[in-house]
Protein backbone atom coordinates (compact mmCIF):
# COMPACT_ATOMS: atom_id res chain seq x y z
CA UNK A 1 18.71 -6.40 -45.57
CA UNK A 2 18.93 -2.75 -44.13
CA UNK A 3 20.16 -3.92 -40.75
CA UNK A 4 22.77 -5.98 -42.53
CA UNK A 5 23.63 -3.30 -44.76
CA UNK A 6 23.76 -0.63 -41.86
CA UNK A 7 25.89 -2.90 -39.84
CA UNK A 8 28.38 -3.16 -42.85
CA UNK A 9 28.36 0.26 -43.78
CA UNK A 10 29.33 1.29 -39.63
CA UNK A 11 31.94 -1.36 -40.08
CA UNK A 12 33.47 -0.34 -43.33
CA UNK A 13 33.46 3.48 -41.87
CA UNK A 14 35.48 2.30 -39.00
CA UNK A 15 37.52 0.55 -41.00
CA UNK A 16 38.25 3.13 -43.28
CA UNK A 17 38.50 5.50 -40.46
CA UNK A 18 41.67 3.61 -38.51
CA UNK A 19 43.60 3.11 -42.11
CA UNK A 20 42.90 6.61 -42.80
CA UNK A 21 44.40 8.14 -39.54
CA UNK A 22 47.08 5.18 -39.78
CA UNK A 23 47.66 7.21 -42.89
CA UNK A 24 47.91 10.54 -41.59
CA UNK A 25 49.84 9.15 -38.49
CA UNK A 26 52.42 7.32 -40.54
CA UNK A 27 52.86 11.29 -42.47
CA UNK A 28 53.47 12.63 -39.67
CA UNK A 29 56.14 9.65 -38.94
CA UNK A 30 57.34 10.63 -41.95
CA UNK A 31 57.86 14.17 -41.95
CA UNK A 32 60.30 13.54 -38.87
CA UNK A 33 62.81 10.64 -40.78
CA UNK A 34 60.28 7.58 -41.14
CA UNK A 35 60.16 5.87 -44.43
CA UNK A 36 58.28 2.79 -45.72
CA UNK A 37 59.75 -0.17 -46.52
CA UNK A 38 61.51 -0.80 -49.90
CA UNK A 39 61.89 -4.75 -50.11
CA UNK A 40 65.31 -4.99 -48.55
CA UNK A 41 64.78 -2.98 -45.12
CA UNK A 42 62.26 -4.31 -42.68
CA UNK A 43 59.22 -1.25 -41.89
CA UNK A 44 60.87 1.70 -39.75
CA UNK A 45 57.43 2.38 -38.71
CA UNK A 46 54.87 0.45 -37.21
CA UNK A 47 52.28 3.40 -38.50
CA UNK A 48 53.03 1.99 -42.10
CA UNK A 49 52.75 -1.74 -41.43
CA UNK A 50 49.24 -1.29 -39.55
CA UNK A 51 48.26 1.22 -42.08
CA UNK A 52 49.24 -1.04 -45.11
CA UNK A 53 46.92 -4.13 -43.42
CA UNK A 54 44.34 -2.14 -42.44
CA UNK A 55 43.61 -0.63 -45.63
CA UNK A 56 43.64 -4.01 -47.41
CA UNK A 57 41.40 -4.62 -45.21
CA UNK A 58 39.13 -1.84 -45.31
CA UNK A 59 38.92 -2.12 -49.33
CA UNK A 60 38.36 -5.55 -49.18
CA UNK A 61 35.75 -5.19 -46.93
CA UNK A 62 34.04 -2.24 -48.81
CA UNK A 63 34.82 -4.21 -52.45
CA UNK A 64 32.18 -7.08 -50.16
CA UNK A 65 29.93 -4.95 -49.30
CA UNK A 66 29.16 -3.08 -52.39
CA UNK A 67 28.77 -6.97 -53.91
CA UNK A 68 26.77 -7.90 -51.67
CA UNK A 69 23.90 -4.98 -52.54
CA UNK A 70 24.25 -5.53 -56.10
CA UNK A 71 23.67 -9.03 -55.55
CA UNK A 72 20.82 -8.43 -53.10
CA UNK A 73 18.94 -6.44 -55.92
CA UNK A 74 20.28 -8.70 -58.51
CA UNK A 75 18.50 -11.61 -56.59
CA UNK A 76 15.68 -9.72 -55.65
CA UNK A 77 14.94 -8.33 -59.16
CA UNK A 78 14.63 -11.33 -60.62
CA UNK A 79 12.28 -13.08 -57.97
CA UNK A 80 10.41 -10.20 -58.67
CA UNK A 81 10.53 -10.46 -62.15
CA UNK A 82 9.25 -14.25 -61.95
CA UNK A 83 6.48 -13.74 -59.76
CA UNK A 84 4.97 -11.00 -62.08
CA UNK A 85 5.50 -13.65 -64.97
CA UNK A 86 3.62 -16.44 -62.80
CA UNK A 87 0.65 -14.22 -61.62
CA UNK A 88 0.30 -12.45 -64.53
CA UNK A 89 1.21 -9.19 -62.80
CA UNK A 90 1.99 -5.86 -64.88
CA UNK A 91 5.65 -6.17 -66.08
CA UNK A 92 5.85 -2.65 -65.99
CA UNK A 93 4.77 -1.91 -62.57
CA UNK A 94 7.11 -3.20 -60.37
CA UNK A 95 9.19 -5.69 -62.09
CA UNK A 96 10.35 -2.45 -63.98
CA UNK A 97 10.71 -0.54 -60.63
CA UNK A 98 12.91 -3.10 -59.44
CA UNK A 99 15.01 -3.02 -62.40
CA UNK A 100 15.07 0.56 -61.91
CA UNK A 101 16.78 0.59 -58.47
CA UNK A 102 19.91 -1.64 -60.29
CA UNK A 103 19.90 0.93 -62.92
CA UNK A 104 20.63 3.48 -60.34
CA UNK A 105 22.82 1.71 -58.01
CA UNK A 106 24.67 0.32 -60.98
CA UNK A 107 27.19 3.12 -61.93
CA UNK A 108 27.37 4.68 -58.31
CA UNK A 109 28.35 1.09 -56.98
CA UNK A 110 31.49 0.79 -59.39
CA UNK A 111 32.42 4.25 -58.89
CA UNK A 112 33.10 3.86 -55.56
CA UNK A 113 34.70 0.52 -55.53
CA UNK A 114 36.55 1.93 -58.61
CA UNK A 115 37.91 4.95 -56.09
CA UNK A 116 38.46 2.26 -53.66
CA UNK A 117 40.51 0.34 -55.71
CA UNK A 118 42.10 3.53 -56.52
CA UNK A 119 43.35 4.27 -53.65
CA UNK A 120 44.59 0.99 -52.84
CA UNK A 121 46.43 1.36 -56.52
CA UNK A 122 48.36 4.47 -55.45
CA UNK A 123 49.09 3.23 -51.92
CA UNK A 124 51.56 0.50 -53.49
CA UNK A 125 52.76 2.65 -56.07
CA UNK A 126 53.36 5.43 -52.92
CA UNK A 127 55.10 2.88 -51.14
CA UNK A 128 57.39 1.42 -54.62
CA UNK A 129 58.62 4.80 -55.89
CA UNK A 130 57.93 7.53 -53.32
CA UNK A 131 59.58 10.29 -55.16
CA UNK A 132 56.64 9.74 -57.92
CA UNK A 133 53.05 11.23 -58.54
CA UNK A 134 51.59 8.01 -56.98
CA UNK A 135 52.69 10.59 -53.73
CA UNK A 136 50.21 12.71 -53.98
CA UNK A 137 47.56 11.05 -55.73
CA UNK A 138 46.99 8.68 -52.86
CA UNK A 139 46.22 11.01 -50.58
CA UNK A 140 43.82 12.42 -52.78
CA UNK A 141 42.14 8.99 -53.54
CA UNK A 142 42.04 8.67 -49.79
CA UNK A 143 39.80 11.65 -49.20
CA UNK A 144 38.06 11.25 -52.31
CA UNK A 145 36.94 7.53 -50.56
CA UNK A 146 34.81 9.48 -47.92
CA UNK A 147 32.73 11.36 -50.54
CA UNK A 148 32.04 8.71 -53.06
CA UNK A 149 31.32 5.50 -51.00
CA UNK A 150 29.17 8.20 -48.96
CA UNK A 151 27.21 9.21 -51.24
CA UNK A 152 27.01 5.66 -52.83
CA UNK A 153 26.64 4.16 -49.33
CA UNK A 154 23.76 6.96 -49.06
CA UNK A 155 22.24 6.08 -52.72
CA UNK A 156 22.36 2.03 -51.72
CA UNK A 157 20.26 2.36 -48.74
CA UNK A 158 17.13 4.49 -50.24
CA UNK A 159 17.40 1.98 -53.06
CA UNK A 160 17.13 -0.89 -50.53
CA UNK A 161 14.52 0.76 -48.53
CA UNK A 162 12.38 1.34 -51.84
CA UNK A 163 13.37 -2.40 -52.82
CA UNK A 164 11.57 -3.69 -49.29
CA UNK A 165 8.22 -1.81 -50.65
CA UNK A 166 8.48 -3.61 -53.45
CA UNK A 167 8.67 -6.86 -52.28
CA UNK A 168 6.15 -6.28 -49.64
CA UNK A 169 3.74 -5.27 -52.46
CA UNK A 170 4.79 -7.70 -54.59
CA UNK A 171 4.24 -10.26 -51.89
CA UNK A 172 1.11 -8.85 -50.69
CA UNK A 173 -0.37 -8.98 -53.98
CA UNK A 174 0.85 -12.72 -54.71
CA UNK A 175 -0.61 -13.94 -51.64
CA UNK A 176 -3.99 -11.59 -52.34
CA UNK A 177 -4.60 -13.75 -55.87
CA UNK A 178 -3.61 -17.31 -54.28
CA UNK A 179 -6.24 -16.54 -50.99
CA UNK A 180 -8.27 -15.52 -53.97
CA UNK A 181 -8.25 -18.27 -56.50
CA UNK A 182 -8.87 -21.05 -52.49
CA UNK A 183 -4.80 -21.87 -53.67
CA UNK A 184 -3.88 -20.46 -50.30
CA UNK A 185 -1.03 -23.05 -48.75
C-alpha cells in the first residue's frame, strides 16, 4: 500500500500544483481586464477554463485518495480484528493498535478533504458573484490545501507504515500457531 499511496500522493501534488498556478495565472489575467465567465459570455480566459477543470480534478482525485486509506485501514482493521478472534490472540495487542491508527487518521482525513471541498466551495461561489467574500476566501482555502492535506498526507503514511508491522506480526504470529498445532497448509 505505501507505493500506491506514494504514487497518489506525487499525483495529487501535481495536480494540485497546475490548478494552483492556473489559479495564480488566471489573477494575474485578471488584474489586466480578464474575467470569468458568468453564464451568458463564453470564458475570456483560457487560464480560468483550465484552472476550473483542473481543480475538479485535483479535488476529486484527493477526495479518492483520502478514501482509499481509510478504506485500506478500515479493511485491514477488521482482518486483523478476525484473526485475533480465530487464534485466540490478545484483543488488546494489536487488534487495538490497529484500531488506533483509524482513530488517528480519522479526524485528520476529513479535515483535509473538508478544506478540499472548501476550496472547491469558494471557487464557484468566486466565479458566481465575484464582488463577494467567496473572493478572498478561496484563495485562502487554496493555500490552506497545501498545509492540511500535507500534514494529513504526512500523518496517513506513518499510520500505513505502522499498519504493515502490524500485519506482518499479525501474520507472522498466525502462521507461527498453525506450523505449530501440524495445521500448516
Amino acid at each position: 500500500m505505501k507505493r500506491y499511496f506514494l504514487v497518489f500522493v506525487t499525483l495529487n501534488t501535481l495536480l494540485f500544483a497546475a490548478a494552483f498556478g492556473l489559479g495564480v495565472a488566471f489573477l494575474y489575467d485578471r488584474s489586466h481586464g480578464a474575467t470569468a465567465p458568468d453564464g451568458s459570455t463564453p470564458a475570456a480566459a483560457w487560464t480560468f477554463t483550465v484552472h476550473m477543470v483542473v481543480s475538479l480534478v485535483a479535488v476529486i482525485f484527493n477526495l479518492f485518495v483520502h478514501c482509499i486509506v481509510f478504506t485500506y485501514l478500515l479493511g485491514t482493521g477488521k482482518w486483523v480484528k478476525e484473526v485475533a478472534m480465530a487464534y485466540s490472540l490478545d484483543p488488546e495487542g494489536w487488534p487495538a493498535q490497529a484500531k488506533s491508527f483509524k482513530v488517528r487518521v480519522n479526524r485528520l482525513l476529513l479535515l483535509a478533504m473538508a478544506t478540499s471541498i472548501g476550496a472547491a466551495l469558494t471557487g464557484a461561489g468566486a466565479q458566481t458573484q465575484p464582488q463577494s467574500w467567496w473572493t478572498l476566501a478561496h484563495p485562502v482555502f487554496a493555500v490552506l490545501i497545501w498545509f492540511v492535506n500535507g500534514w494529513a498526507f504526512w500523518v496517513e503514511y506513518q499510520v500505513i507504515l505502522a499498519n504493515e508491522v502490524v500485519l506482518r506480526d499479525v501474520k507472522a504470529a498466525a502462521d507461527r500457531m498453525r506450523d505449530e498445532a501440524g495445521t500448516l497448509d
